[in-house]
N, C-alpha and C. Protein backbone atom coordinates (compact mmCIF):
# COMPACT_ATOMS: atom_id res chain seq x y z
N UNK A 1 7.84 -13.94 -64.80
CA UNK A 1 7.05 -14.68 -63.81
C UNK A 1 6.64 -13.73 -62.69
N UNK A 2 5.18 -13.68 -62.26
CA UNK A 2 5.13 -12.97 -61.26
C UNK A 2 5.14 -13.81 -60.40
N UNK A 3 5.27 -12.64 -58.68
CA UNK A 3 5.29 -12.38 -57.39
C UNK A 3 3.84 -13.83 -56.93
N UNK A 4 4.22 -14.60 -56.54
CA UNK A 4 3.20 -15.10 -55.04
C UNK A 4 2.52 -14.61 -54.88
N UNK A 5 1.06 -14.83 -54.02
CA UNK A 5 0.78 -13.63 -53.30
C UNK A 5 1.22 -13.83 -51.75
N UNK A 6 2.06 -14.87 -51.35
CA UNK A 6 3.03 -14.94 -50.35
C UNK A 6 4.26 -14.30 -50.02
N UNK A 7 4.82 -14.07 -51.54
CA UNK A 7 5.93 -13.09 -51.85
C UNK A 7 5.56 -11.62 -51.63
N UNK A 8 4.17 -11.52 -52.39
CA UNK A 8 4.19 -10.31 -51.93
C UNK A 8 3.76 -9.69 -50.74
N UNK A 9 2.99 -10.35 -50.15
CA UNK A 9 2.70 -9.82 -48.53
C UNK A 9 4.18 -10.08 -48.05
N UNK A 10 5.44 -11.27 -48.15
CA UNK A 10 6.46 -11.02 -47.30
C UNK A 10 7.12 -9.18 -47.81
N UNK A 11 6.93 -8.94 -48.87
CA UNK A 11 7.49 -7.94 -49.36
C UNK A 11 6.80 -6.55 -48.75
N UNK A 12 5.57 -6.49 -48.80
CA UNK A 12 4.81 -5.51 -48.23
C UNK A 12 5.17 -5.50 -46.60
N UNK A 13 5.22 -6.43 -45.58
CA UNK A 13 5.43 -6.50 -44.39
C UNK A 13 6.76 -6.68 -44.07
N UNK A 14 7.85 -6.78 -44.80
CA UNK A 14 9.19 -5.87 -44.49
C UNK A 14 9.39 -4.43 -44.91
N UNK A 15 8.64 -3.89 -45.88
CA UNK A 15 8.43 -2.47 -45.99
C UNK A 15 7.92 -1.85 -44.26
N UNK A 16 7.33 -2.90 -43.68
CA UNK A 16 6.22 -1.97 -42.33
C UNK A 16 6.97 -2.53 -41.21
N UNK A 17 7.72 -3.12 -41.09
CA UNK A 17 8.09 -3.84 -39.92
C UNK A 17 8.65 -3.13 -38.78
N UNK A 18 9.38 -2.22 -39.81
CA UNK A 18 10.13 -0.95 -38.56
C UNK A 18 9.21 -0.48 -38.15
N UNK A 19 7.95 -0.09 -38.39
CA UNK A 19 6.91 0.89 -38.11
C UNK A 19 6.18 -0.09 -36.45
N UNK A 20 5.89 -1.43 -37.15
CA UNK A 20 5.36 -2.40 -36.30
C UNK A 20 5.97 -2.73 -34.85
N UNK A 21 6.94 -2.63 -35.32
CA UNK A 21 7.83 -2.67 -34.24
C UNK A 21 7.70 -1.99 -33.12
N UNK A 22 7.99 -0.67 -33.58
CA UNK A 22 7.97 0.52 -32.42
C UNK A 22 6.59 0.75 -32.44
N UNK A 23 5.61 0.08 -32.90
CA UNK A 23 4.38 0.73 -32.10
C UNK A 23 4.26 -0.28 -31.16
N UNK A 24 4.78 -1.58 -31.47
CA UNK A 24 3.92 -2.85 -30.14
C UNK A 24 4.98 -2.70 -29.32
N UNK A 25 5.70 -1.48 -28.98
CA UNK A 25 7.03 -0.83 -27.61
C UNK A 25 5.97 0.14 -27.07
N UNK A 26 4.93 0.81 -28.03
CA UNK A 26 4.21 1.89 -27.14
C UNK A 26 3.60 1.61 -25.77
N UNK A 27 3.12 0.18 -25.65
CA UNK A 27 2.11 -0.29 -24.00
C UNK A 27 4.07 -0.49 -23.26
N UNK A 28 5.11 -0.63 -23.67
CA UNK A 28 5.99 -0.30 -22.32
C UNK A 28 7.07 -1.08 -22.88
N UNK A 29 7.76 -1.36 -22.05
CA UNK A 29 9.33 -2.50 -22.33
C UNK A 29 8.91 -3.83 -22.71
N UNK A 30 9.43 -4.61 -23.72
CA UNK A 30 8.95 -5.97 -23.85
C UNK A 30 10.52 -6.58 -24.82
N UNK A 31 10.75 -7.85 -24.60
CA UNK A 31 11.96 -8.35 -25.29
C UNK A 31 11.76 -8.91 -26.96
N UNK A 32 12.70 -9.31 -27.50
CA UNK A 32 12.35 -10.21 -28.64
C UNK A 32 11.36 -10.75 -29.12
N UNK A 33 11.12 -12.18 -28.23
CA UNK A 33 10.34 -13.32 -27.99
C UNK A 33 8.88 -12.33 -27.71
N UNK A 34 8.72 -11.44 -27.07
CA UNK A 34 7.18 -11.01 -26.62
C UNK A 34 6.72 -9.94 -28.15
N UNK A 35 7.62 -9.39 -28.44
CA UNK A 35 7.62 -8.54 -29.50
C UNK A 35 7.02 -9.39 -30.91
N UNK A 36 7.95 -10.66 -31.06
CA UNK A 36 7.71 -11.70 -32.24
C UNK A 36 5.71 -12.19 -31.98
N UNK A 37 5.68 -12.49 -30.33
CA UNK A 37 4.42 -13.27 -30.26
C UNK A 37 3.26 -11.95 -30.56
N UNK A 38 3.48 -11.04 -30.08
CA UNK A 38 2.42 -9.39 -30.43
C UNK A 38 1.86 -9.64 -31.78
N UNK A 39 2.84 -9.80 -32.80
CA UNK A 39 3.40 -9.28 -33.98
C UNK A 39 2.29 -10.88 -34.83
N UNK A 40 2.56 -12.02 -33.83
CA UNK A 40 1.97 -13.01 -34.55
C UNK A 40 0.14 -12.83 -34.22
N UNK A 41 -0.22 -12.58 -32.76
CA UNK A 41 -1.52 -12.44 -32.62
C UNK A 41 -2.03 -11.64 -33.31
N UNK A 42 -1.50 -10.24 -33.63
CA UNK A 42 -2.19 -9.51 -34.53
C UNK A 42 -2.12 -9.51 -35.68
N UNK A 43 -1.81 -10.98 -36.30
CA UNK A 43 -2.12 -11.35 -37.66
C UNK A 43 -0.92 -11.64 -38.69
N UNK A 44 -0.02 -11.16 -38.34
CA UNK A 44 1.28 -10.86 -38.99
C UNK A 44 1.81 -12.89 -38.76
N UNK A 45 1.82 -13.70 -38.91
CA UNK A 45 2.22 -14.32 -38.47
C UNK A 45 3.41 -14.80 -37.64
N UNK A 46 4.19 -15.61 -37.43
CA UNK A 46 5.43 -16.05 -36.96
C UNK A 46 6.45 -15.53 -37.54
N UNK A 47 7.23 -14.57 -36.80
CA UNK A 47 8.64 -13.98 -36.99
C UNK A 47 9.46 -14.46 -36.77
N UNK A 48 10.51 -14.98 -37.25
CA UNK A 48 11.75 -15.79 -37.14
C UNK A 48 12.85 -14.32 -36.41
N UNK A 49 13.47 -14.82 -35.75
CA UNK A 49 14.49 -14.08 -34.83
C UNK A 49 15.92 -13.66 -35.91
N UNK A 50 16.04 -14.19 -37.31
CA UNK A 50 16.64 -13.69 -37.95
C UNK A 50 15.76 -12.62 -39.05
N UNK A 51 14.98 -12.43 -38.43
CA UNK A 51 13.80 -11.40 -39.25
C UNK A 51 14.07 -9.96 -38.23
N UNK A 52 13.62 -10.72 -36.90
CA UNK A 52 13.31 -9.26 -35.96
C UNK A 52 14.54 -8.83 -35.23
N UNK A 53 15.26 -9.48 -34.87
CA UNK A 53 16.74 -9.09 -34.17
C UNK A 53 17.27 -7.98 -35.42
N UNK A 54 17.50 -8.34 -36.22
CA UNK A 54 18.35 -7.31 -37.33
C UNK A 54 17.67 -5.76 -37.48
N UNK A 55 16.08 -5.79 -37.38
CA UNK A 55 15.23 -4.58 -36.68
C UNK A 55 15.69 -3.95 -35.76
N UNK A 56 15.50 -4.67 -34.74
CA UNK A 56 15.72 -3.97 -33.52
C UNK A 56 17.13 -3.69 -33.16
N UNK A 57 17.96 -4.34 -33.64
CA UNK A 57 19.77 -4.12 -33.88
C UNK A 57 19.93 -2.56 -34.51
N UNK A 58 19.02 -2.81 -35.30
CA UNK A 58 18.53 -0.87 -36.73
C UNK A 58 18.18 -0.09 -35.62
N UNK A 59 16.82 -0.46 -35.44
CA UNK A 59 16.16 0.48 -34.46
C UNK A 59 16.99 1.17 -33.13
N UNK A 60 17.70 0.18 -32.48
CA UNK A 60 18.88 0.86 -31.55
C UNK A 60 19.56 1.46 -31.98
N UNK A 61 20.74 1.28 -33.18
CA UNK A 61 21.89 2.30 -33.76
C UNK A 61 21.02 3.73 -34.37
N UNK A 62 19.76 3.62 -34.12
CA UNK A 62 19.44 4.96 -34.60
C UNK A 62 18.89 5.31 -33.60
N UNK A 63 19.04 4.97 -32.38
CA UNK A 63 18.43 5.35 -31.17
C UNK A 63 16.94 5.92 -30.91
N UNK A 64 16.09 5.06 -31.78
CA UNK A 64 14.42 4.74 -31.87
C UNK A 64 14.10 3.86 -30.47
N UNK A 65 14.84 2.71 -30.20
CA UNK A 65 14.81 2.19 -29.27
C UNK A 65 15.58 2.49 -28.33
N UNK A 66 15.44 1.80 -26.89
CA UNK A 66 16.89 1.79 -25.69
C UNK A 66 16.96 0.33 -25.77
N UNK A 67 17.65 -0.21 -25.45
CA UNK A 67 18.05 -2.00 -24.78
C UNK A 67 18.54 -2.33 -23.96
N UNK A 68 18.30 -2.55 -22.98
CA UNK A 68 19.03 -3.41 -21.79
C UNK A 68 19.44 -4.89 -21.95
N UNK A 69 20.29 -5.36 -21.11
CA UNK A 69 20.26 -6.79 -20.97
C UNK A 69 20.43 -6.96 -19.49
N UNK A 70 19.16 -8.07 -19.40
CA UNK A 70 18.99 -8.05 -18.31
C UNK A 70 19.14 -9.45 -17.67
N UNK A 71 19.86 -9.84 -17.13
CA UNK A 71 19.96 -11.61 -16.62
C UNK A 71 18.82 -12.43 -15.69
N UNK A 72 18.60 -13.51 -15.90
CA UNK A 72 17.97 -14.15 -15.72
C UNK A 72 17.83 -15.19 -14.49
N UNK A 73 16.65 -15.42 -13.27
CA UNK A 73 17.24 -16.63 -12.38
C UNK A 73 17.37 -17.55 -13.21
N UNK A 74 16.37 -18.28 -14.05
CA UNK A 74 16.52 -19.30 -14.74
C UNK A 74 16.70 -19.27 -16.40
N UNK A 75 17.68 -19.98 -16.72
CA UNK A 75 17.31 -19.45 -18.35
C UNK A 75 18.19 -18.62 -18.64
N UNK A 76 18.71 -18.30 -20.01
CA UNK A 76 19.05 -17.30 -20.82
C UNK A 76 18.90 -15.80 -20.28
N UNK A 77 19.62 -14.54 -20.43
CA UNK A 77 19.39 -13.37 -19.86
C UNK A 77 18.43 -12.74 -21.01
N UNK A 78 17.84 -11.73 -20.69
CA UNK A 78 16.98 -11.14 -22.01
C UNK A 78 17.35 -9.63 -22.36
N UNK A 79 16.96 -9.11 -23.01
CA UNK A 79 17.49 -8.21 -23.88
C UNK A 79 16.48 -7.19 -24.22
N UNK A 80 15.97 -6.30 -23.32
CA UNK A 80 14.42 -5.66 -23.06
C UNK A 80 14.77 -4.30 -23.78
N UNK A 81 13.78 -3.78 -24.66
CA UNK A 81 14.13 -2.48 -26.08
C UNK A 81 13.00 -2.11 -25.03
N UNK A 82 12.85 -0.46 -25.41
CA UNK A 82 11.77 0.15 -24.56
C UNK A 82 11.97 1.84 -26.23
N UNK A 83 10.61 1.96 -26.20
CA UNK A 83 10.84 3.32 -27.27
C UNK A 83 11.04 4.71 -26.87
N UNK A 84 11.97 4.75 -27.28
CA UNK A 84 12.91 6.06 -27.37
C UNK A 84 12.02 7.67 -27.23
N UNK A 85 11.90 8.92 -26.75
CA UNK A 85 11.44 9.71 -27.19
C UNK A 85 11.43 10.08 -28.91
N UNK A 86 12.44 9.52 -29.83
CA UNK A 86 12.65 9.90 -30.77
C UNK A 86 11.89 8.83 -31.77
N UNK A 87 11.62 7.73 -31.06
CA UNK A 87 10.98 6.64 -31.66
C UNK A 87 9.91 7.03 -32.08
N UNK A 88 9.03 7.35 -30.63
CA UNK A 88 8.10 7.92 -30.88
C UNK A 88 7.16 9.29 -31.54
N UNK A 89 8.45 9.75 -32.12
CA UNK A 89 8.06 11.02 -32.85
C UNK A 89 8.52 10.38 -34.62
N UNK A 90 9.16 9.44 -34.46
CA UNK A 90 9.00 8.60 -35.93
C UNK A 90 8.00 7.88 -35.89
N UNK A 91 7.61 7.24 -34.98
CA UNK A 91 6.19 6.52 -35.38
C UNK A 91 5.28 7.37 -35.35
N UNK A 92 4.69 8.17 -34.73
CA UNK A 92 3.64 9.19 -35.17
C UNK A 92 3.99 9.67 -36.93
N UNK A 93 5.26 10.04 -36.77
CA UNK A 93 5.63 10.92 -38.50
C UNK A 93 5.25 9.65 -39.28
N UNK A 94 5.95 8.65 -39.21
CA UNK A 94 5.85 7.22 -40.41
C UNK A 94 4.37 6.86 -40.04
N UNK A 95 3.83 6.79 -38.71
CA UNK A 95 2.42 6.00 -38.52
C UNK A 95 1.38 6.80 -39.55
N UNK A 96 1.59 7.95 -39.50
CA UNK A 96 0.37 9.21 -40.41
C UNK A 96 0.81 8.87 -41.62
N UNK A 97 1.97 8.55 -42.22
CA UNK A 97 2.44 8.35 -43.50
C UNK A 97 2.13 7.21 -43.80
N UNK A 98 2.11 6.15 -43.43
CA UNK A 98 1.65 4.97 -43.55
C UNK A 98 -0.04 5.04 -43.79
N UNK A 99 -0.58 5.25 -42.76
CA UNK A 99 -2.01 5.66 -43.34
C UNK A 99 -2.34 6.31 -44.27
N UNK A 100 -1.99 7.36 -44.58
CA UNK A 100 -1.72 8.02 -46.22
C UNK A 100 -2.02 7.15 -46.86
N UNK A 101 -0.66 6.56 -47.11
CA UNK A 101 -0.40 5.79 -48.24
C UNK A 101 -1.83 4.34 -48.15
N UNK A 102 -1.92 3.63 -46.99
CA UNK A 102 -2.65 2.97 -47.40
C UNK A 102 -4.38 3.35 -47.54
N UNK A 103 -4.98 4.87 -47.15
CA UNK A 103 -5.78 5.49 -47.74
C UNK A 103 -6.45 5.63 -49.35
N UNK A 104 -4.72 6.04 -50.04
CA UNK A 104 -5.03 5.75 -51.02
C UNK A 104 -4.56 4.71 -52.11
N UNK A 105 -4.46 3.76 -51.45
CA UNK A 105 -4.06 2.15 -51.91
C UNK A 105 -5.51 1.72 -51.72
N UNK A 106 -6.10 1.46 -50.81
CA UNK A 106 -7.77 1.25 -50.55
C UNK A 106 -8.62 2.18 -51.60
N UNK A 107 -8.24 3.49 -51.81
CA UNK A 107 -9.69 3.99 -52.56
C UNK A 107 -9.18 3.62 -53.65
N UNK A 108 -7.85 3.58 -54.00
CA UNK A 108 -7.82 3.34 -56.12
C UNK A 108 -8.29 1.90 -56.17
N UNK A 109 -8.36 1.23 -54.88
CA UNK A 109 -8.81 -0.66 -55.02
C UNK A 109 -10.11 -0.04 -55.00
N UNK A 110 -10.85 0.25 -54.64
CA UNK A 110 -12.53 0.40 -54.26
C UNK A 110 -12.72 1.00 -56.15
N UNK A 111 -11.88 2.26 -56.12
CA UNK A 111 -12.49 2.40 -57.82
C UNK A 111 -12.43 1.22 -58.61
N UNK A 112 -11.34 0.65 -58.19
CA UNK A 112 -11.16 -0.87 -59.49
C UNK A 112 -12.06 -1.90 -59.53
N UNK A 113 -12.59 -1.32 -58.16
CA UNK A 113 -14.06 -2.81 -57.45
C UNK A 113 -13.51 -3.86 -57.00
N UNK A 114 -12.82 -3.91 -56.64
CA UNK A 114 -11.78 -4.80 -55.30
C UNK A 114 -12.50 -4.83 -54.21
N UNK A 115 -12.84 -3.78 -53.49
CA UNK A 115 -13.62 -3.57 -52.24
C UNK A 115 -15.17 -3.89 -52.24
């Protein structure tokens, strides 16, 4: 039986997520909740917090990200990631690699007449 094509975009967009991640940290510090809504406007839809917390949990123990927690007047305290110098020399390395790859994922579709 094959793949969805729901299955497979969830499958393709946990392959990229780490990547996604630390680029919508490049405009500055932002928490969870702002990270999930980025992630939905630019098409990706709605991220469940047992999707992106376990990321960014990764992304810290490899020190891609920093995290604070920061308390709150009203409300819950928040938990603000900001990208790492080292982050950012993986997202440039993975961001160019990523384009690669989907370079030539697009031209072998254009030979097949997909495009």
């Amino acid at each position: 039986m094959s793949a969805t094509p729901a299955d497979r975009r969830a499958s393709w967009f946990k392959g990229v997520l780490d990547l996604l991640v630390l680029a919508s940290l490049t405009g500055g510090e932002s928490y969870g909740y702002e990270i999930a809504k980025s992630l939905d406007a630019a098409g990706f839809g709605r991220i469940k917090g047992g999707t992106l917390y376990p990321v960014l949990n990764r992304l810290e123990e490899a020190e891609l990200v920093a995290a604070e927690f920061r308390a709150a007047e009203k409300g819950p305290g928040r938990r603000y990631y900001t990208l790492t110098d080292a982050g950012r020399a993986v997202l440039k390395e993975q961001g160019a690699q990523w384009l690669a790859f989907d370079a030539s994922v697009r031209e072998l579709l254009a030979e097949g007449g997909v495009a």
